[in-house]
C-alpha atoms as a PDB file:
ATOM      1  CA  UNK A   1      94.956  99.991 115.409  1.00  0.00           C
ATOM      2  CA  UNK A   2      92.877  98.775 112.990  1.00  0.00           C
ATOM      3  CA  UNK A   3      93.511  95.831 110.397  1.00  0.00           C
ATOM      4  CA  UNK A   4      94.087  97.135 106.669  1.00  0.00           C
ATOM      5  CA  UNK A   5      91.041  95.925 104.482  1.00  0.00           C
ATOM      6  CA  UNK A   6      92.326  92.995 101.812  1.00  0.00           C
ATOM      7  CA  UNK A   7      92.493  96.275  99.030  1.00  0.00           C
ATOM      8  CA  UNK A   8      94.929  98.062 101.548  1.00  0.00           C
ATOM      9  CA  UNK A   9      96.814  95.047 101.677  1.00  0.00           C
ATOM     10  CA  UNK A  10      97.047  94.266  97.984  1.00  0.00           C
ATOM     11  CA  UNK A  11      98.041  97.562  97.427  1.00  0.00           C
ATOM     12  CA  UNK A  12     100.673  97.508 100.050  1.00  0.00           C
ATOM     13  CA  UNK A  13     101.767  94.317  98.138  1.00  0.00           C
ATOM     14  CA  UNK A  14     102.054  96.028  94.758  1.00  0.00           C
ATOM     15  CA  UNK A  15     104.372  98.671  95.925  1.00  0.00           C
ATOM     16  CA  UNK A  16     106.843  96.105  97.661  1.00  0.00           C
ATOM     17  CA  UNK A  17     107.263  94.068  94.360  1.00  0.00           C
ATOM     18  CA  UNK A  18     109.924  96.044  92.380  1.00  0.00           C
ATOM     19  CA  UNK A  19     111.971  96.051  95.813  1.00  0.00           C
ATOM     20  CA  UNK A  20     111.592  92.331  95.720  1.00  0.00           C
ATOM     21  CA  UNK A  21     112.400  91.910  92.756  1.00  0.00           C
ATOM     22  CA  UNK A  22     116.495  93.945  92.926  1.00  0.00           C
ATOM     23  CA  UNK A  23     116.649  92.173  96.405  1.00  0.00           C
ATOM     24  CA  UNK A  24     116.438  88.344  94.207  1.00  0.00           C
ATOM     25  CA  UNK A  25     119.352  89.572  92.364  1.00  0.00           C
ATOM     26  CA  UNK A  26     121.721  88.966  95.008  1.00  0.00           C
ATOM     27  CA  UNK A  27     119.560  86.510  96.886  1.00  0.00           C
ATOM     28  CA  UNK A  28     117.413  84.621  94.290  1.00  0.00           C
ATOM     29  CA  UNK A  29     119.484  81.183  91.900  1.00  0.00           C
ATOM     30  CA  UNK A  30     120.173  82.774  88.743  1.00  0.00           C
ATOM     31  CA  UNK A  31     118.737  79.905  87.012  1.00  0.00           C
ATOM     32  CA  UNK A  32     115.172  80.899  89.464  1.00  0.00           C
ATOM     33  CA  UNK A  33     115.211  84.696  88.979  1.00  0.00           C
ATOM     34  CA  UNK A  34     112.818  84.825  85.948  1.00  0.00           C
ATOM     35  CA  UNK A  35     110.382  82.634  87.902  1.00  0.00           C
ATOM     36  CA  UNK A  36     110.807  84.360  90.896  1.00  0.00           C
ATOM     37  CA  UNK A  37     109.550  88.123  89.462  1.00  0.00           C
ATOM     38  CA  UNK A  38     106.507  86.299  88.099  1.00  0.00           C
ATOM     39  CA  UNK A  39     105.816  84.704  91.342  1.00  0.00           C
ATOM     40  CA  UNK A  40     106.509  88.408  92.643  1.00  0.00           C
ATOM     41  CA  UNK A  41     104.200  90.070  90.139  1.00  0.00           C
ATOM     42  CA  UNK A  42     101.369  87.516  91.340  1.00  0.00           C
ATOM     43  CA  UNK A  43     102.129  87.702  94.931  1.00  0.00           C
ATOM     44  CA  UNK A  44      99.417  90.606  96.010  1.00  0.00           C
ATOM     45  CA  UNK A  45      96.947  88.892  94.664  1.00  0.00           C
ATOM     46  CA  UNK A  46      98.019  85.437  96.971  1.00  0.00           C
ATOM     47  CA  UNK A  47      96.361  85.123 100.020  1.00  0.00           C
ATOM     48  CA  UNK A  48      99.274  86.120 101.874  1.00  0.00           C
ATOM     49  CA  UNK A  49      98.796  89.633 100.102  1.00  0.00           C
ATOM     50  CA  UNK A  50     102.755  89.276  99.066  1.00  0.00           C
ATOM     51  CA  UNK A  51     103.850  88.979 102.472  1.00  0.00           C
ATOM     52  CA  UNK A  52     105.133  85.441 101.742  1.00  0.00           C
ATOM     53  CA  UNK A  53     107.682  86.627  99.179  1.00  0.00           C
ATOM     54  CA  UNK A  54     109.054  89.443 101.149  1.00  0.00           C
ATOM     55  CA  UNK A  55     109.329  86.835 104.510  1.00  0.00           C
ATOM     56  CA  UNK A  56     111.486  84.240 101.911  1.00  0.00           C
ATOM     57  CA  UNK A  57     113.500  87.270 101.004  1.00  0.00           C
ATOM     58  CA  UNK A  58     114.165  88.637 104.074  1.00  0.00           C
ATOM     59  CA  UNK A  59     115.048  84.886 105.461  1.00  0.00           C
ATOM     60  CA  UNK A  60     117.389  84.342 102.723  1.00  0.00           C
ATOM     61  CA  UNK A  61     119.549  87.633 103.004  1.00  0.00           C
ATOM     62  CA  UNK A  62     119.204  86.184 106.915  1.00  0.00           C
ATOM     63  CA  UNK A  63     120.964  82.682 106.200  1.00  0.00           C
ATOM     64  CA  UNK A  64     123.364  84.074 104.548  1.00  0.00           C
ATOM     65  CA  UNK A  65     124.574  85.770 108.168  1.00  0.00           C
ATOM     66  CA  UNK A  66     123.754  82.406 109.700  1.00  0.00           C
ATOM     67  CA  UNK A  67     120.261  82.173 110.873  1.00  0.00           C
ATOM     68  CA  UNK A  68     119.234  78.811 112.103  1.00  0.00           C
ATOM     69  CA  UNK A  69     116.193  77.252 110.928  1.00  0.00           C
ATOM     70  CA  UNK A  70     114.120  77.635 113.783  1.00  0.00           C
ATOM     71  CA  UNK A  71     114.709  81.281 113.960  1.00  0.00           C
ATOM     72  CA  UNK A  72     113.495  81.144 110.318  1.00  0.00           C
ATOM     73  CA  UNK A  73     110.289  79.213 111.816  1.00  0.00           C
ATOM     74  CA  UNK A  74     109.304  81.941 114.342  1.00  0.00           C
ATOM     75  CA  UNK A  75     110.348  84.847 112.088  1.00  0.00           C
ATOM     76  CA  UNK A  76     107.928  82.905 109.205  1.00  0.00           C
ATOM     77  CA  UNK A  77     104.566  82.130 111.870  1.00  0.00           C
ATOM     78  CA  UNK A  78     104.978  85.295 114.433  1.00  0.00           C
ATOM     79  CA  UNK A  79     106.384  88.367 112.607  1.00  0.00           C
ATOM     80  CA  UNK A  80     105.148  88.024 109.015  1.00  0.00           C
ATOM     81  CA  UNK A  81     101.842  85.336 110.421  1.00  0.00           C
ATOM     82  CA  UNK A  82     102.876  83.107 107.236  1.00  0.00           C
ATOM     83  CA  UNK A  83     102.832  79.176 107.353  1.00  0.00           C
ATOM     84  CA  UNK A  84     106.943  77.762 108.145  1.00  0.00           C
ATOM     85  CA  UNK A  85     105.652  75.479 104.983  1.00  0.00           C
ATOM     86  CA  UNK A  86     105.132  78.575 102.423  1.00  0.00           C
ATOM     87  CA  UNK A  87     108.455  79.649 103.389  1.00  0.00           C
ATOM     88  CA  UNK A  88     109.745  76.490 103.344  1.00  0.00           C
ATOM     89  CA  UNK A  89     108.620  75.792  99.785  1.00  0.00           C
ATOM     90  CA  UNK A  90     110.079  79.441  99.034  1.00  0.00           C
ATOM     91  CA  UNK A  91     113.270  78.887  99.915  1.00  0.00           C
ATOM     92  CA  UNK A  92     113.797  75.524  98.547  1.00  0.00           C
ATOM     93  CA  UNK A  93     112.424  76.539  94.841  1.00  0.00           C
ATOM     94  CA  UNK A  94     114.964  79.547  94.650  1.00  0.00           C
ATOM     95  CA  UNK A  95     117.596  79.975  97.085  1.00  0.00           C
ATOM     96  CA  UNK A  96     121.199  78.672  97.068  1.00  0.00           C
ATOM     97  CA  UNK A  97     120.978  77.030 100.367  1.00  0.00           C
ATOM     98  CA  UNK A  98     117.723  75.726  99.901  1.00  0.00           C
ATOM     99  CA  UNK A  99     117.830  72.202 100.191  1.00  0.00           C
ATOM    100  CA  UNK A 100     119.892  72.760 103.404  1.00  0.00           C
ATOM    101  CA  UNK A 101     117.429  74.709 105.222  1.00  0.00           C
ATOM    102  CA  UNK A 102     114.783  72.203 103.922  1.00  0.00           C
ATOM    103  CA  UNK A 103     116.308  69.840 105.926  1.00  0.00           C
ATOM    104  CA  UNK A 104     116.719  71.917 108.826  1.00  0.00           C
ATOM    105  CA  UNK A 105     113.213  73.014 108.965  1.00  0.00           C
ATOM    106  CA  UNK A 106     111.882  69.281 108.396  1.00  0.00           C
ATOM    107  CA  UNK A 107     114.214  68.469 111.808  1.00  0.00           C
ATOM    108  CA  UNK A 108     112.888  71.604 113.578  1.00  0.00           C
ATOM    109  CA  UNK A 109     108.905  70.559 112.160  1.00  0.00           C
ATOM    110  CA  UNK A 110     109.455  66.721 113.701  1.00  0.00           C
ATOM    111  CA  UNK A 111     110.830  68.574 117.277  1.00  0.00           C
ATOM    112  CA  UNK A 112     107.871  70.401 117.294  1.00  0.00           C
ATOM    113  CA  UNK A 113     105.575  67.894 116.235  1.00  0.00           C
ATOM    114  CA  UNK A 114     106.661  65.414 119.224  1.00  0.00           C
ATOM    115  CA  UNK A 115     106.595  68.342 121.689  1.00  0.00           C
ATOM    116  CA  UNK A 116     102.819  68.750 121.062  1.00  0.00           C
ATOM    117  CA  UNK A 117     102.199  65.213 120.756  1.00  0.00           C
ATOM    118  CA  UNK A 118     103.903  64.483 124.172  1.00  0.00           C
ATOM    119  CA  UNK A 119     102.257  68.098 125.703  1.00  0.00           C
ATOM    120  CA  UNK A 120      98.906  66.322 124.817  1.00  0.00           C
ATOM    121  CA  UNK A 121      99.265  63.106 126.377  1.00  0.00           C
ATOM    122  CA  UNK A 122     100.099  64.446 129.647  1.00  0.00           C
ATOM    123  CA  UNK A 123      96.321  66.129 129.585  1.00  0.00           C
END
């Protein structure tokens, strides 16, 4: 299969927005909502082609049912190929548990971090 040109992707971006945007209602701080849509309405032309915004969503409805940071991590990289520290930043700025999985994900980053580091000196 071929990769969608940036134009397919934007425009794939565009049509997710209003769905991001009633999924924030139930997801998104109250007091972040507003910011949030305008962050959505930008978010095709991002270079993650909106795809950031619908992995913080889709991570937030997550926590809620208990997923651990990590799992957030590998959803974040593998499955929607954006940086842990987008989402990260995401879900900090507007969702209710925020802070919290901040510090998970800064626990699960250091973990990582002194896997490599230790994987590298053994080379």
């Amino acid at each position: 299969m071929k990769d969608k040109t940036p134009l397919e992707k934007i425009a794939d971006g565009i049509e997710q927005r209003e769905e991001l945007k009633r999924d924030a209602v139930t997801t998104v701080k109250m007091n972040r909502l507003e910011e949030w849509n305008e962050a959505v309405e930008e978010s095709p032309y991002n270079e993650y082609f909106g795809l950031d915004m619908a992995c913080a969503i889709a991570i937030m409805k997550a926590r809620k049912k208990g997923l651990k940071a990590k799992d957030a991590v590998r959803i974040s990289e593998h499955h929607y190929k954006v940086p842990a520290e987008r989402t990260s930043d995401l879900l900090y700025r507007f969702s209710d548990g925020g802070e919290k999985f901040y510090n998970e994900f800064v626990g699960v980053e250091r973990k990582h971090f002194c896997k490599k580091l230790i994987n590298s000196r053994k080379d």
